[in-house]
C-alpha atoms as a PDB file:
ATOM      1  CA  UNK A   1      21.270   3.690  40.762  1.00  0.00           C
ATOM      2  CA  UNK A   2      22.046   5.449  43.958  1.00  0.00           C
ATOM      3  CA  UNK A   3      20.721   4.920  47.108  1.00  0.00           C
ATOM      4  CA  UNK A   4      16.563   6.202  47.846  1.00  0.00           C
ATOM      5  CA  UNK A   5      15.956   5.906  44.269  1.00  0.00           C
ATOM      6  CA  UNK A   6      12.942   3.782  43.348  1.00  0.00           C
ATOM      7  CA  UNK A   7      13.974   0.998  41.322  1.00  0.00           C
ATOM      8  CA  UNK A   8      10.514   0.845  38.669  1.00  0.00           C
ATOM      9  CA  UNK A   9       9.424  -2.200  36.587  1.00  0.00           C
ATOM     10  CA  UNK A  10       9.018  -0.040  33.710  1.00  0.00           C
ATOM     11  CA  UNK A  11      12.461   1.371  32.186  1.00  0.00           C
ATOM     12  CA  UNK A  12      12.659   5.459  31.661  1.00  0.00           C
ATOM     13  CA  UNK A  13      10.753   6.111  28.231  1.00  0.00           C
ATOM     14  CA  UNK A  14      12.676   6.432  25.173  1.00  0.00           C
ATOM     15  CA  UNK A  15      13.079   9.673  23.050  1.00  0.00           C
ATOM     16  CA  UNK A  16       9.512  10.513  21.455  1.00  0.00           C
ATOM     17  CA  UNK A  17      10.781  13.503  19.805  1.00  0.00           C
ATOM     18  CA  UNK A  18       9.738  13.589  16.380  1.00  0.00           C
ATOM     19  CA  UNK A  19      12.192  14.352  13.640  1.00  0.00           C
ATOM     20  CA  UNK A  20      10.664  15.788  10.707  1.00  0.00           C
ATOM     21  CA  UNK A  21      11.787  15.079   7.125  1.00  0.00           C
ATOM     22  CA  UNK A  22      10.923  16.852   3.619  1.00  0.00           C
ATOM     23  CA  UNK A  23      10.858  14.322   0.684  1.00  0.00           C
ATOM     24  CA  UNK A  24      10.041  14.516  -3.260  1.00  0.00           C
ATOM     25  CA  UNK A  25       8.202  11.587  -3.875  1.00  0.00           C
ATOM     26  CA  UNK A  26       7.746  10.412  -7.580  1.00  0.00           C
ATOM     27  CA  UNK A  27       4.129  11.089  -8.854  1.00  0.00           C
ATOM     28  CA  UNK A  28       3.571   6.895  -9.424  1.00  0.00           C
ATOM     29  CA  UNK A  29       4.796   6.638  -6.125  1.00  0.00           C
ATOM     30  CA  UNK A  30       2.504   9.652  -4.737  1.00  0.00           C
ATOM     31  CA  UNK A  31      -0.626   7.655  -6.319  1.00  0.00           C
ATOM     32  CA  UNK A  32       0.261   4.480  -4.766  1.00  0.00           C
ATOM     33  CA  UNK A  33       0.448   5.838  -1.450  1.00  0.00           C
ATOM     34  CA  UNK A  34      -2.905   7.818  -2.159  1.00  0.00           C
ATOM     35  CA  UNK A  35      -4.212   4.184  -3.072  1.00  0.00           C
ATOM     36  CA  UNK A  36      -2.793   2.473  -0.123  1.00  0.00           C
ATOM     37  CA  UNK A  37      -4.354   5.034   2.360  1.00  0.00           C
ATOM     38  CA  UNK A  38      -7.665   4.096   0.740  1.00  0.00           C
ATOM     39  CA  UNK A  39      -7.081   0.437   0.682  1.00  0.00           C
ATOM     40  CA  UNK A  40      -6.374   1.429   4.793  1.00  0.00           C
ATOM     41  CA  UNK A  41      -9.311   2.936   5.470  1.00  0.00           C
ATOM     42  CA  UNK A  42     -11.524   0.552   3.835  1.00  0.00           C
ATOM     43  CA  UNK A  43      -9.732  -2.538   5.624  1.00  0.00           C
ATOM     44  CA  UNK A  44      -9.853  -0.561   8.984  1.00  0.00           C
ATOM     45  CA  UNK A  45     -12.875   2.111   8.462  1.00  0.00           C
ATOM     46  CA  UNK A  46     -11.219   4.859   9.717  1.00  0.00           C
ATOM     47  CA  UNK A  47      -9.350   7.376   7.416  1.00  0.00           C
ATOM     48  CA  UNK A  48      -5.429   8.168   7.992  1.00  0.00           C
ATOM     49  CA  UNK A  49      -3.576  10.301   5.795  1.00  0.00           C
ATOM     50  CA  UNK A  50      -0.561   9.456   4.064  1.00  0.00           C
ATOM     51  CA  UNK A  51       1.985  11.314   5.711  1.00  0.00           C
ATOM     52  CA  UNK A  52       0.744   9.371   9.025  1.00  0.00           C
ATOM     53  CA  UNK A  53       0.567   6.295   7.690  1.00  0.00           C
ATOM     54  CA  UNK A  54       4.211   6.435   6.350  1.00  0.00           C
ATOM     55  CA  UNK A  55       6.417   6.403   9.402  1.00  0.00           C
ATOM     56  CA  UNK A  56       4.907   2.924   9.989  1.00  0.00           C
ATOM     57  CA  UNK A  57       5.304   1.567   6.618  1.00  0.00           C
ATOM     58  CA  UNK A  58       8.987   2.608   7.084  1.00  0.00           C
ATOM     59  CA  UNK A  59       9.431   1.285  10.644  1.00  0.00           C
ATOM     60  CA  UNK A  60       7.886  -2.019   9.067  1.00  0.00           C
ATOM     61  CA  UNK A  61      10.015  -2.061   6.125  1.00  0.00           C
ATOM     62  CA  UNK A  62      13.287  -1.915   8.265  1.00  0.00           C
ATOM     63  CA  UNK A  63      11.925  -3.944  10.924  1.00  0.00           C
ATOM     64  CA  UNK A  64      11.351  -6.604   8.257  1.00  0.00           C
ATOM     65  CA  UNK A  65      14.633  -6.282   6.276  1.00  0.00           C
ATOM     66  CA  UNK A  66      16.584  -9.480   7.786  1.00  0.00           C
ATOM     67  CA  UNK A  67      19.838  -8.301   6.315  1.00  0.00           C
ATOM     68  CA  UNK A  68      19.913  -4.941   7.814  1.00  0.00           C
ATOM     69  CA  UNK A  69      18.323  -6.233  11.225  1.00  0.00           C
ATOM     70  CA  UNK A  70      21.196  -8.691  10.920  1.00  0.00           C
ATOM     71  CA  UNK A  71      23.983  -6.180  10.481  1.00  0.00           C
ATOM     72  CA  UNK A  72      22.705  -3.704  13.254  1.00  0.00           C
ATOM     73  CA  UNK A  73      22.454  -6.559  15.779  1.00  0.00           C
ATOM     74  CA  UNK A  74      26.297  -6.425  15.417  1.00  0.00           C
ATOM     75  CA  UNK A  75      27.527  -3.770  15.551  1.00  0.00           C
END
């Protein structure tokens, strides 16, 4: 950092912008989803729609994947 700059606790924000995607989605697949944002809103009592609800389920899924997280840690 050069000299007069504030030096923050709290590191400059990441990229938030959000990168849209078009998918086909299988109709079983379609219903589950359907089901799950039910099985959501009844666990939570508030409504989310699917298409919100899946960048979370994604970002959970990777997260979770111990292979993957394995392989990205070194590279």
């Amino acid at each position: 950092m050069s000299e007069g700059q504030p030096t923050l606790r709290l590191a400059k924000l990441p990229e938030r912008t959000a990168v849209k995607m078009t998918i086909a989605l299988t109709p079983d697949l379609g219903a589950r989803l359907s089901a799950y944002a039910k099985l959501y809103s009844e666990a939570y009592g508030q409504e989310e729609p699917v298409a919100e609800l899946i960048p979370y389920m994604l970002a959970k899924f990777i997260d979770d994947d111990r292979s993957f997280t394995k392989r990205s840690r070194s590279r």
